[in-house]
N, C-alpha and C. Protein backbone atom coordinates (compact mmCIF):
# COMPACT_ATOMS: atom_id res chain seq x y z
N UNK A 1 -7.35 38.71 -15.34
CA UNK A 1 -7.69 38.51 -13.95
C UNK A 1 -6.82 39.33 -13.04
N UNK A 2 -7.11 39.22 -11.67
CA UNK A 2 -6.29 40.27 -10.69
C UNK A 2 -5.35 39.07 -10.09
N UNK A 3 -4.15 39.38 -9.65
CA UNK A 3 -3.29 38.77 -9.05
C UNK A 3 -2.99 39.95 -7.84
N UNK A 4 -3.14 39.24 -6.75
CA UNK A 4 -2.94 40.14 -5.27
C UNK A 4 -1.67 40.02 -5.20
N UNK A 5 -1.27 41.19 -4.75
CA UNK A 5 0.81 41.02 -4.94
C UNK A 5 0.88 41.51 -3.10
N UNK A 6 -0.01 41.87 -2.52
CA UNK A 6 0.49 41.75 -0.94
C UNK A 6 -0.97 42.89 -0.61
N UNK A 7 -0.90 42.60 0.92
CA UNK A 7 -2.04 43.32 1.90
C UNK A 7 -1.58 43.53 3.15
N UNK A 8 -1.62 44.98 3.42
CA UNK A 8 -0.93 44.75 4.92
C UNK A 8 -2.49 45.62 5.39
N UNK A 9 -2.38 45.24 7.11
CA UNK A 9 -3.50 46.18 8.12
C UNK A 9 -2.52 46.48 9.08
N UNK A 10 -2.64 47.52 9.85
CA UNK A 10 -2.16 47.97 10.83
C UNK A 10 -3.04 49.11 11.47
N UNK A 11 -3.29 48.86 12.61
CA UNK A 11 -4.24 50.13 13.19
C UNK A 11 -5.57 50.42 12.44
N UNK A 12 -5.45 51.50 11.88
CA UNK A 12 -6.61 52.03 11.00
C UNK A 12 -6.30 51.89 9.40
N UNK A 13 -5.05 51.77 9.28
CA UNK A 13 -4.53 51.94 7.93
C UNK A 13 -4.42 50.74 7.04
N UNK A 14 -4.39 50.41 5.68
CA UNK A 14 -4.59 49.47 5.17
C UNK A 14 -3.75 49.92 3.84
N UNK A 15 -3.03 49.04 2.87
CA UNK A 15 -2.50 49.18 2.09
C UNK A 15 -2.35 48.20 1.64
N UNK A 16 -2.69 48.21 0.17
CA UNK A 16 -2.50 46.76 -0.97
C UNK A 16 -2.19 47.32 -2.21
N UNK A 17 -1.25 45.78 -2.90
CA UNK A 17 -0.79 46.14 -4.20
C UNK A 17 -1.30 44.99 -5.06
N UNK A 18 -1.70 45.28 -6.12
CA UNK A 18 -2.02 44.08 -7.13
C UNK A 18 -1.87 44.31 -8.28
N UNK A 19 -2.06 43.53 -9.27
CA UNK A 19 -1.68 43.64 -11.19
C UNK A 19 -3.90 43.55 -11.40
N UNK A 20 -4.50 44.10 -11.69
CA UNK A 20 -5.58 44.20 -12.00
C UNK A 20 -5.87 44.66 -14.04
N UNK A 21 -6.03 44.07 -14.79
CA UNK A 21 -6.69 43.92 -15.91
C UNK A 21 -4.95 44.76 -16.51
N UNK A 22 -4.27 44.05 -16.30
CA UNK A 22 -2.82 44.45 -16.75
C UNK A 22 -2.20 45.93 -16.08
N UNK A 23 -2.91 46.86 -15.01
CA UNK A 23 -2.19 47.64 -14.41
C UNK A 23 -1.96 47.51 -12.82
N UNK A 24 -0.52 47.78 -12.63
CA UNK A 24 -0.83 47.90 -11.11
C UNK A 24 -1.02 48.77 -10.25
N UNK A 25 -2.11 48.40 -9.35
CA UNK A 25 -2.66 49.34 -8.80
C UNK A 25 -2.44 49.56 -7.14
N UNK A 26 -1.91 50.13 -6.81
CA UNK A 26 -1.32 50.05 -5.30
C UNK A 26 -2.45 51.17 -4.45
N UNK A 27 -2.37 51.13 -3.52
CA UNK A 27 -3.57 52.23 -3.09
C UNK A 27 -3.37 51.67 -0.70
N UNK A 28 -3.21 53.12 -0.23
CA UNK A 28 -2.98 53.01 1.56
C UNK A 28 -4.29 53.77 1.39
N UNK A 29 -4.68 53.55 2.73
CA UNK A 29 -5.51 54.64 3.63
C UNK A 29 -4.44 56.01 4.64
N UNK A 30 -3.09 55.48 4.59
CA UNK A 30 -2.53 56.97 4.67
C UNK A 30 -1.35 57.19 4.04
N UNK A 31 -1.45 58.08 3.78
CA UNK A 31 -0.40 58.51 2.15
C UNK A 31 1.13 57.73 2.86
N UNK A 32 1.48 57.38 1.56
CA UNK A 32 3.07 56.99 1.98
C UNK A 32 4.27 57.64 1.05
N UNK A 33 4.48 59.07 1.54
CA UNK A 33 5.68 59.86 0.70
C UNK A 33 7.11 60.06 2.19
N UNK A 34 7.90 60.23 1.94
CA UNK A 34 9.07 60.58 2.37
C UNK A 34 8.92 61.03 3.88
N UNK A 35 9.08 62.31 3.64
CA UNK A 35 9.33 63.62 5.50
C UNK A 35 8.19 63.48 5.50
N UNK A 36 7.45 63.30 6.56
CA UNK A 36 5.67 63.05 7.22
C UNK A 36 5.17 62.31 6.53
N UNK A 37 5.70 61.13 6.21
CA UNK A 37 4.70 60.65 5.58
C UNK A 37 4.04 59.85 6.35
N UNK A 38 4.26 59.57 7.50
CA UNK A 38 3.53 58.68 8.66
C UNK A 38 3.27 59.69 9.76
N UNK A 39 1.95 59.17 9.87
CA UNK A 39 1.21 60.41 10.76
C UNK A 39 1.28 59.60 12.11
N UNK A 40 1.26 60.44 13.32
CA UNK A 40 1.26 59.60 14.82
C UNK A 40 0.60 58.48 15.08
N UNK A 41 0.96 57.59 15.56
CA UNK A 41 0.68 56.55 15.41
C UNK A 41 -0.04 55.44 14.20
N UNK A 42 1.25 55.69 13.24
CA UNK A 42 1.23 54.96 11.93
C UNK A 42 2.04 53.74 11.86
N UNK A 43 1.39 52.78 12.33
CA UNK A 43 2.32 51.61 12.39
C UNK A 43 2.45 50.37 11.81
N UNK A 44 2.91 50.34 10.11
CA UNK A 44 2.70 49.62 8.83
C UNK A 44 3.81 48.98 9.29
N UNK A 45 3.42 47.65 8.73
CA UNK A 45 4.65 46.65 8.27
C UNK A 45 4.92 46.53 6.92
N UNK A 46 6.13 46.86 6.35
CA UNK A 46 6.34 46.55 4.96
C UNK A 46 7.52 45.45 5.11
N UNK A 47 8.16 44.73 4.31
CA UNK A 47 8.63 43.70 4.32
C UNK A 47 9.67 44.09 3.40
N UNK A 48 9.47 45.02 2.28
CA UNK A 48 10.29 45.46 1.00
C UNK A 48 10.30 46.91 0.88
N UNK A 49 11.76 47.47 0.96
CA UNK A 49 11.46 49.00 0.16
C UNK A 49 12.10 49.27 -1.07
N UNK A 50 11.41 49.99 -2.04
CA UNK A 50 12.26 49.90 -3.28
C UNK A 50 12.50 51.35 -3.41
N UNK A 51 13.70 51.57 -3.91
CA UNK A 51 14.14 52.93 -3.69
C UNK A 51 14.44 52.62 -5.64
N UNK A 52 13.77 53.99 -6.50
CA UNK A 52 13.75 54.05 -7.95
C UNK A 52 15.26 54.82 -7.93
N UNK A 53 14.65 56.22 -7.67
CA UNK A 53 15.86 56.99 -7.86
C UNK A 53 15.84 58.22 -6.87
N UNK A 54 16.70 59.16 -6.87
CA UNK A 54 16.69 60.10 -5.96
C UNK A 54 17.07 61.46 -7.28
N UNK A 55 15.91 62.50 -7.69
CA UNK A 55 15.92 63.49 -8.55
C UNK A 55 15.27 64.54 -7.89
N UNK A 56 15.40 65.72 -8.36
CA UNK A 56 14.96 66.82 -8.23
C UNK A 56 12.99 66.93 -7.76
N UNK A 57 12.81 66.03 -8.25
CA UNK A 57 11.20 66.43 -8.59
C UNK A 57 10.49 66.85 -6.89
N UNK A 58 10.95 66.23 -5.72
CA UNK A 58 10.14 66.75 -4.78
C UNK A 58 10.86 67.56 -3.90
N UNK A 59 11.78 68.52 -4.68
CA UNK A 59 12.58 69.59 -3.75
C UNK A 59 11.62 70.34 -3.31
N UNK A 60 10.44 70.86 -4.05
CA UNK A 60 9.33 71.63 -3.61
C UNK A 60 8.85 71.34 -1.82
N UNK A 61 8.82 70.21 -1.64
CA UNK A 61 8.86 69.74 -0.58
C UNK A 61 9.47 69.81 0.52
N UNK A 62 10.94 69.36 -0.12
CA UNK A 62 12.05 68.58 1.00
C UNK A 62 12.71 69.97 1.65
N UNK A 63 12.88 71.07 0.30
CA UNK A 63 14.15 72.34 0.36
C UNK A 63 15.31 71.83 -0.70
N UNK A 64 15.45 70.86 -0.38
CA UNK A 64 17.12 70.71 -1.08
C UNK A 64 17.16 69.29 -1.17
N UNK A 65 18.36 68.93 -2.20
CA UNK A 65 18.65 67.11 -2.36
C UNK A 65 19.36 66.37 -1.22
N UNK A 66 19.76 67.23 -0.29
CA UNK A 66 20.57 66.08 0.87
C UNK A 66 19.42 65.86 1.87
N UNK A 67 18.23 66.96 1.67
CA UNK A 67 17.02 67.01 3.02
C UNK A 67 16.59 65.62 2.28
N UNK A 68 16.19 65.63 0.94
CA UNK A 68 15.12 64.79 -0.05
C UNK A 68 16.13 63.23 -0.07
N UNK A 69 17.20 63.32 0.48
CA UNK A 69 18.11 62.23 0.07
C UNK A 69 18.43 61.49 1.58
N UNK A 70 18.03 62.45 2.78
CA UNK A 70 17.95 61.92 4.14
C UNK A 70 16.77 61.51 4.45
N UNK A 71 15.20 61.88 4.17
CA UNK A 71 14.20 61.58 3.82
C UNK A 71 13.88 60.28 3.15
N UNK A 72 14.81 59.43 1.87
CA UNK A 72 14.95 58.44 1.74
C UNK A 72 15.47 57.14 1.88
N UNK A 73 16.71 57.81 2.43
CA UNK A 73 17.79 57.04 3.72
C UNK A 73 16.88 56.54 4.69
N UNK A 74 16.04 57.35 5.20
CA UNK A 74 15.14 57.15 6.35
C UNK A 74 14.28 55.36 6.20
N UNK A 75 13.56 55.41 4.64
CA UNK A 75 12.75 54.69 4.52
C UNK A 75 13.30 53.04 4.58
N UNK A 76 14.71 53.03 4.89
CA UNK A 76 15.39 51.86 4.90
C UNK A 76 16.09 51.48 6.14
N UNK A 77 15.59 52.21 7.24
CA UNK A 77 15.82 52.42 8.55
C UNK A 77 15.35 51.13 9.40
N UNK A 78 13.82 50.95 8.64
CA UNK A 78 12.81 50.65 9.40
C UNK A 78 13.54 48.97 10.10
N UNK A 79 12.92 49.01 11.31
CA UNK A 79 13.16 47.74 11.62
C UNK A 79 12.89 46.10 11.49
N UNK A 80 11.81 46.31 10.77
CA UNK A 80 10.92 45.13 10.20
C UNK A 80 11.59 44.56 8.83
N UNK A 81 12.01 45.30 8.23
CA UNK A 81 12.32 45.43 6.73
C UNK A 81 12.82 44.11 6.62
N UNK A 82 12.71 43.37 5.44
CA UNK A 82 13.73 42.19 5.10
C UNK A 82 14.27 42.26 3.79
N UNK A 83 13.65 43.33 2.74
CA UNK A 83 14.56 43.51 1.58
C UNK A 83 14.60 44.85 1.50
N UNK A 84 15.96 45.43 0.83
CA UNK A 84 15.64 46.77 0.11
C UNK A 84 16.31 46.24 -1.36
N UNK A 85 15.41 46.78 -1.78
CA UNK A 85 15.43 46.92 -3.69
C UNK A 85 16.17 48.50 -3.95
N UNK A 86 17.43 48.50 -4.26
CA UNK A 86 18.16 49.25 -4.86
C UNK A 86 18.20 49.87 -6.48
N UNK A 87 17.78 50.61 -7.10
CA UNK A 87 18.36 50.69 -8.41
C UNK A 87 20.31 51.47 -8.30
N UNK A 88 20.84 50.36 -9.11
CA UNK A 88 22.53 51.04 -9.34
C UNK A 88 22.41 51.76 -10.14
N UNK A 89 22.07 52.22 -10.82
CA UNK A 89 22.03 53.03 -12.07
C UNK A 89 21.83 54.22 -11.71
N UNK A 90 21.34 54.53 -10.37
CA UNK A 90 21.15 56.14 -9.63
C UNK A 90 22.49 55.85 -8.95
N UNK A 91 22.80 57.21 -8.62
CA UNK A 91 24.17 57.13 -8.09
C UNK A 91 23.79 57.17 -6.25
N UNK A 92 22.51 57.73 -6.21
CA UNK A 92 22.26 57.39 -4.54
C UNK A 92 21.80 56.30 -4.21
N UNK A 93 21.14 55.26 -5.16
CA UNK A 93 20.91 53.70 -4.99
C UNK A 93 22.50 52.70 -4.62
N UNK A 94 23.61 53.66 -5.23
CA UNK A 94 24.72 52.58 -5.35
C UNK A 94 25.45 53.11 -4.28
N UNK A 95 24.99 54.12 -3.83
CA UNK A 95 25.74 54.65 -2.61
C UNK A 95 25.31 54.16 -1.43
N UNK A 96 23.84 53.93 -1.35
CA UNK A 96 23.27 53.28 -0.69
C UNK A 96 23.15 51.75 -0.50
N UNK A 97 23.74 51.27 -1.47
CA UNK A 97 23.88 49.58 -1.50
C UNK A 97 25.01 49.72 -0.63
N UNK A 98 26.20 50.09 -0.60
CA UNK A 98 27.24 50.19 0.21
C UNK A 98 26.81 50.53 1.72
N UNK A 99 26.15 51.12 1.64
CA UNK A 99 25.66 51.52 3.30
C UNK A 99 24.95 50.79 3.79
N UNK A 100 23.94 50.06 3.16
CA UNK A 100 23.75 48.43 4.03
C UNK A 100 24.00 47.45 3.96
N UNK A 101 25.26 47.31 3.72
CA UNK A 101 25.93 46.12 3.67
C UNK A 101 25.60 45.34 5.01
N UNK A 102 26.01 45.98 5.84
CA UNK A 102 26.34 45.57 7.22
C UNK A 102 24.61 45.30 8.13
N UNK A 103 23.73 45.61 7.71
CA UNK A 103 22.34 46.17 7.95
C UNK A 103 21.81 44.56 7.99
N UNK A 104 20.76 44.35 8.71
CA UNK A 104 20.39 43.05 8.99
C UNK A 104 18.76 43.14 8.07
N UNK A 105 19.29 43.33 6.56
CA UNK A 105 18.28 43.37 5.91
C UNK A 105 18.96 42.75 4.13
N UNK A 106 18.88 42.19 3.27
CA UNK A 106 19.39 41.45 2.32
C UNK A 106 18.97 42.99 1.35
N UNK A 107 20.12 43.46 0.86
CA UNK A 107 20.02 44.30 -0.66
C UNK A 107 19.86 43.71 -1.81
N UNK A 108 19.02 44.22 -2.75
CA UNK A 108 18.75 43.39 -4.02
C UNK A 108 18.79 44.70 -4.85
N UNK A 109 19.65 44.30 -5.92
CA UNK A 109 20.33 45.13 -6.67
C UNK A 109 19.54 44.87 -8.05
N UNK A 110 19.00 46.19 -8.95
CA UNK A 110 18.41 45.87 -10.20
C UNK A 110 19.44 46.61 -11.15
N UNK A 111 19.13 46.85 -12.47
CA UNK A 111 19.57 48.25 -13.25
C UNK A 111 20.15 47.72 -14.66
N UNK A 112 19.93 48.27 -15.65
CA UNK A 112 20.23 48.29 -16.77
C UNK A 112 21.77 48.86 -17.54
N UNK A 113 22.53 49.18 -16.76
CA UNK A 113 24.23 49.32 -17.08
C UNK A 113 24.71 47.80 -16.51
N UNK A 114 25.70 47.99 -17.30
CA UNK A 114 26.67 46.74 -17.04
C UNK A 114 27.75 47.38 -15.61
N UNK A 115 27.42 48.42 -15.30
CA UNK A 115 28.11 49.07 -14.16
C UNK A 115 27.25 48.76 -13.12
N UNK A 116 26.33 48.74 -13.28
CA UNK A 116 25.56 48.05 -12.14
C UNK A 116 25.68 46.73 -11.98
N UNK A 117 25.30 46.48 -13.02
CA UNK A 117 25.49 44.24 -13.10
C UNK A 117 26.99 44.21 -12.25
N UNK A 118 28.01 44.55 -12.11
CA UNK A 118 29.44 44.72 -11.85
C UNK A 118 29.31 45.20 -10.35
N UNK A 119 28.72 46.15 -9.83
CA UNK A 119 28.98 46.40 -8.57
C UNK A 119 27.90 45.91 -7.90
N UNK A 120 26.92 45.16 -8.25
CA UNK A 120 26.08 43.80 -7.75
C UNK A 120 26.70 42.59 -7.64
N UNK A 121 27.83 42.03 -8.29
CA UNK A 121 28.56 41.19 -8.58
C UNK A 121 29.95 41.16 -7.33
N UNK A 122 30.36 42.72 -7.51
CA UNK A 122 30.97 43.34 -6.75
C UNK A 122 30.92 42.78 -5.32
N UNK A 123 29.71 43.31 -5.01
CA UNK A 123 29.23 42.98 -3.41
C UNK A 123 28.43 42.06 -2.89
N UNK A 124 28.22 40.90 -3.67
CA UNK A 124 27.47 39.84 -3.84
C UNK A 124 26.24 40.27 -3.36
N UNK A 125 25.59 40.86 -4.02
CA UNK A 125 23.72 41.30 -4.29
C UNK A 125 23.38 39.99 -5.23
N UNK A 126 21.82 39.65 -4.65
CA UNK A 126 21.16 38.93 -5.92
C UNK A 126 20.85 40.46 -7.07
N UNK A 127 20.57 39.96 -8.09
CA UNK A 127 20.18 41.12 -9.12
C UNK A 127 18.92 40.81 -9.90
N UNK A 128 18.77 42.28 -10.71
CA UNK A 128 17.59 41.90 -11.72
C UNK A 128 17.78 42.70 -12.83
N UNK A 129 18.86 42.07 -13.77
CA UNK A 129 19.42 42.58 -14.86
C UNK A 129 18.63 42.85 -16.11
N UNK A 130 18.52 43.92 -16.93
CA UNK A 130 17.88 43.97 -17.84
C UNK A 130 18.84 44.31 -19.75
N UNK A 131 18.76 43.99 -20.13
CA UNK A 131 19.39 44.27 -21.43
C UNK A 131 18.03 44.95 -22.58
N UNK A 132 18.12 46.10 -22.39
CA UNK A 132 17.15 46.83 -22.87
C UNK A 132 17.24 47.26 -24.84
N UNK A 133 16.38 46.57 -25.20
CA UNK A 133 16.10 46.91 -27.03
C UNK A 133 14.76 47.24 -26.98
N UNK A 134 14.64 48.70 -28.16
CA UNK A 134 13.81 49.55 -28.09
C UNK A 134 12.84 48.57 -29.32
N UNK A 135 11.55 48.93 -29.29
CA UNK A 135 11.00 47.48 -30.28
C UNK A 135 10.06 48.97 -30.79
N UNK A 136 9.18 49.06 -32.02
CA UNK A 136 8.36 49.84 -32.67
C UNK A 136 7.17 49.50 -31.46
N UNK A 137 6.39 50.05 -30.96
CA UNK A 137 5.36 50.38 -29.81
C UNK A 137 5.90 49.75 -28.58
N UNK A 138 6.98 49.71 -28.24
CA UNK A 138 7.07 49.78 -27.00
C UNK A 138 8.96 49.32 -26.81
N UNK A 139 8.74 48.08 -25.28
CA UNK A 139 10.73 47.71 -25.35
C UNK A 139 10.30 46.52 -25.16
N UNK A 140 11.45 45.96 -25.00
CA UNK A 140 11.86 44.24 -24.67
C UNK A 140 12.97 44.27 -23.71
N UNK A 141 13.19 43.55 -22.68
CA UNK A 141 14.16 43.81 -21.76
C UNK A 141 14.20 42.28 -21.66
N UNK A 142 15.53 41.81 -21.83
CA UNK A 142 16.52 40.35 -21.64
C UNK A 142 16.48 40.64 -20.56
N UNK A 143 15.81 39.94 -19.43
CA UNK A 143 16.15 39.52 -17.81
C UNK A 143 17.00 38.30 -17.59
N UNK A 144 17.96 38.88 -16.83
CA UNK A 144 19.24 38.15 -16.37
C UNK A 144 18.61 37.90 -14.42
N UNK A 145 18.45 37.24 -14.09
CA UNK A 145 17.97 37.35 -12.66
C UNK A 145 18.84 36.47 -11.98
N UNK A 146 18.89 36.40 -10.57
CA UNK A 146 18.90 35.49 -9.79
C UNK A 146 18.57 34.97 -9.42
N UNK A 147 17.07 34.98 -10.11
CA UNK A 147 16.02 33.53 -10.40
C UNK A 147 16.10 33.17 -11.69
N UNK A 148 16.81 33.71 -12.45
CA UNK A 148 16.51 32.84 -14.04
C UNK A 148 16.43 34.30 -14.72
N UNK A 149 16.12 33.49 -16.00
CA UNK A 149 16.36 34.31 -16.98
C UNK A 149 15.04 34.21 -17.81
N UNK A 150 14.55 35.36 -18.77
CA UNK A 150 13.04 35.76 -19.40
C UNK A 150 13.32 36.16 -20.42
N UNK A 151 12.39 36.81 -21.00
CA UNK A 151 12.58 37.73 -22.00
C UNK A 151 10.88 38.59 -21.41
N UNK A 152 11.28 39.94 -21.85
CA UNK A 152 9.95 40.45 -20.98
C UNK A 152 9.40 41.85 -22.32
N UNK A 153 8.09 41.52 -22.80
CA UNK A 153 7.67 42.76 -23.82
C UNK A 153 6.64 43.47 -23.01
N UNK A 154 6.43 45.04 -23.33
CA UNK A 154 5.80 46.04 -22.70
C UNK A 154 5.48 46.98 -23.64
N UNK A 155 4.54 47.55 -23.75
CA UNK A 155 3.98 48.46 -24.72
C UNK A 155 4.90 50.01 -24.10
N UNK A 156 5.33 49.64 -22.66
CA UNK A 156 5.62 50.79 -22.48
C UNK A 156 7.00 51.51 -23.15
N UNK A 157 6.48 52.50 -22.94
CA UNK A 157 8.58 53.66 -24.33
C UNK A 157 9.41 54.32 -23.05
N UNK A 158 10.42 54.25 -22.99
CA UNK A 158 11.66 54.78 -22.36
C UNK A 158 12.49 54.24 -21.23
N UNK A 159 13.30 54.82 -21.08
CA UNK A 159 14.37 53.94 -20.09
C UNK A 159 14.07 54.29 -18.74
N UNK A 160 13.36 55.31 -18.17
CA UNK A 160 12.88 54.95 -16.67
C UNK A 160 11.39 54.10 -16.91
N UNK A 161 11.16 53.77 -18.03
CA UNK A 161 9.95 52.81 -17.88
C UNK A 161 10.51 51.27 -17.47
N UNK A 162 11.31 51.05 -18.38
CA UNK A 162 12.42 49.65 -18.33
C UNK A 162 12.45 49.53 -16.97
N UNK A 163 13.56 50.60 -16.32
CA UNK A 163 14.07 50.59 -15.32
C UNK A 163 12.73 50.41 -13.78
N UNK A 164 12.11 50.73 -14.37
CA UNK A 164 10.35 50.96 -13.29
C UNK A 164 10.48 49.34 -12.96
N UNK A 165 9.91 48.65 -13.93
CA UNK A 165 9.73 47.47 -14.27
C UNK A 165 10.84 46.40 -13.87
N UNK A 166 11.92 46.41 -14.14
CA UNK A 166 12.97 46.15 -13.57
C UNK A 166 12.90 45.63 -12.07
N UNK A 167 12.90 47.42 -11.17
CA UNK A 167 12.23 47.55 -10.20
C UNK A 167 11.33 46.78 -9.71
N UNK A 168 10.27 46.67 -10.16
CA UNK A 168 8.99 46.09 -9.85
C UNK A 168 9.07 44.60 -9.42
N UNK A 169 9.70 44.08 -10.95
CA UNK A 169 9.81 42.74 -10.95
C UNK A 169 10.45 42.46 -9.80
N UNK A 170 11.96 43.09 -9.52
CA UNK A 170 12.91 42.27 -8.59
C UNK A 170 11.85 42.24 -6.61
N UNK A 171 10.32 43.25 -6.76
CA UNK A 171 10.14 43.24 -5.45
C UNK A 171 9.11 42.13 -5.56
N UNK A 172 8.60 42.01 -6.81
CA UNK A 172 7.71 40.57 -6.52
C UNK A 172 8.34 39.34 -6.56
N UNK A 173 9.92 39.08 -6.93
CA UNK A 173 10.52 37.84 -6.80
C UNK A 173 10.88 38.07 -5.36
N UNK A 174 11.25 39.00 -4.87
CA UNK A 174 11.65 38.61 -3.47
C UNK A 174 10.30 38.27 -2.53
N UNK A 175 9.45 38.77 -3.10
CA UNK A 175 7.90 38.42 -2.41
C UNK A 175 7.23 37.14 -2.79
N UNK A 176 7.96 36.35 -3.64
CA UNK A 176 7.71 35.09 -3.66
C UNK A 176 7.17 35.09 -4.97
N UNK A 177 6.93 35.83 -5.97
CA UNK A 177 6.21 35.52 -7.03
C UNK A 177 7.12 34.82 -8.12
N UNK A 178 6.64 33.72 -8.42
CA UNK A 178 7.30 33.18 -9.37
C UNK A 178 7.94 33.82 -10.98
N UNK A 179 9.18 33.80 -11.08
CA UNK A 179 9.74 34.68 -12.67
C UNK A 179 8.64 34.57 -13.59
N UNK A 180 8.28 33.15 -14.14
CA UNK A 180 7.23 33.82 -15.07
C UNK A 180 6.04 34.29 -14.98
N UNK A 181 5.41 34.26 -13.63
CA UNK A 181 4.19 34.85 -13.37
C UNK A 181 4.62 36.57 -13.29
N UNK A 182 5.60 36.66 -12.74
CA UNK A 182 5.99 37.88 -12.55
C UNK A 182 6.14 38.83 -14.31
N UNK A 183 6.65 37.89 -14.93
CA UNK A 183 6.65 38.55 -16.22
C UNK A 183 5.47 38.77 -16.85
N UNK A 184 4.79 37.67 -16.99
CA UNK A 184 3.79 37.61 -17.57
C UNK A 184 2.73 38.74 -17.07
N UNK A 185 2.42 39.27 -16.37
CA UNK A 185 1.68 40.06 -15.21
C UNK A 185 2.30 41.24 -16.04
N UNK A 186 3.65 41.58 -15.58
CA UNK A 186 4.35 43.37 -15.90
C UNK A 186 3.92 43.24 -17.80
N UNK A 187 4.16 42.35 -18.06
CA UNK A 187 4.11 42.47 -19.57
C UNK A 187 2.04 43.32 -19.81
N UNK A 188 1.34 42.94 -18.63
CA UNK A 188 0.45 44.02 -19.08
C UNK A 188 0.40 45.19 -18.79
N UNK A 189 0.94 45.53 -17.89
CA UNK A 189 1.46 47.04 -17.35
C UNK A 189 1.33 47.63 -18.51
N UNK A 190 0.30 48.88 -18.26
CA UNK A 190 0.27 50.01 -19.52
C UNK A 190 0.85 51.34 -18.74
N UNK A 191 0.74 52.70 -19.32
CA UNK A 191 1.12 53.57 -18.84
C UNK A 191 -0.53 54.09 -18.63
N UNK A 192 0.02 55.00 -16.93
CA UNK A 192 -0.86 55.62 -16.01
C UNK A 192 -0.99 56.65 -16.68
């Protein structure tokens, strides 16, 4: 079945995310990337931003990693916001947990090092810990949360898949979805 994970309208634009026949499928009426990604008078409410990681892949774009890394700084600006979802495990997620400390928005810290679990601990973040074992067709990730604790299986292979998921999970617990619905749901997540 489909589970609706949020719907926003604003103006002309519309944007929803849901878990549909085990994938999730997110889909706006105007694109949502980084530098332009909001066209004049684009006026979305999001409630959560999750920042994965900050890599090379859209220098094509930006020019360079501090343009592509101010570009994502940006997306945590917003004034509405009430969570940002951090990964520690990027070194601009943990740089960035430090920089809103002070920010009238709650940081939620995910990531699969025990260096992360530690500087979530550090700065009193809720978290969404994973203890990652590689299984024959896919992983298993031990969730340590600050809602509880799981065990979570996925057909999907590698450690930014884990870490995706991770991700994912910690923005539907702050969105109210209950830990095991939340698991149960990512556990159908296939690869796009």
């Amino acid at each position: 079945g489909d589970v609706s994970l949020g719907r926003r309208r604003s103006g002309g634009a519309t944007g929803e995310i849901k878990v549909q026949d085990g994938r999730v499928i997110g889909k706006a009426t105007q694109p949502l990337e980084t530098e332009g990604m909001f066209p004049s008078g684009f006026d979305a409410q999001f409630d959560v931003a999750l920042l994965t990681n900050l890599s090379r892949d859209h220098l094509d774009y930006h020019g360079d990693l501090q343009s592509y890394a101010l570009a994502k700084r940006r997306l945590f600006d917003w004034r509405q916001l009430k969570y940002a979802v951090l990964n520690l495990d990027d070194m601009f997620g943990s740089e960035l947990a430090m920089q809103l400390q002070d920010k009238e928005l709650e940081v939620i810290a995910y990531g699969l090092s025990e260096g992360a679990l530690e500087q979530a601990e550090r700065l009193g973040l809720r978290m969404v810990y994973g203890s990652l074992q590689r299984m024959s067709g896919g992983l298993q990730l031990q969730l340590h949360t600050s809602w509880g604790g799981a065990a979570l299986q996925s057909g999907l292979i590698g450690r930014f898949n884990a870490s995706n998921l991770l991700g994912t999970l910690a923005v539907l617990l702050v969105s109210g979805v209950a830990l095991e619905d939340a698991v149960r749901e990512l556990e159908k997540v296939g690869a796009v």
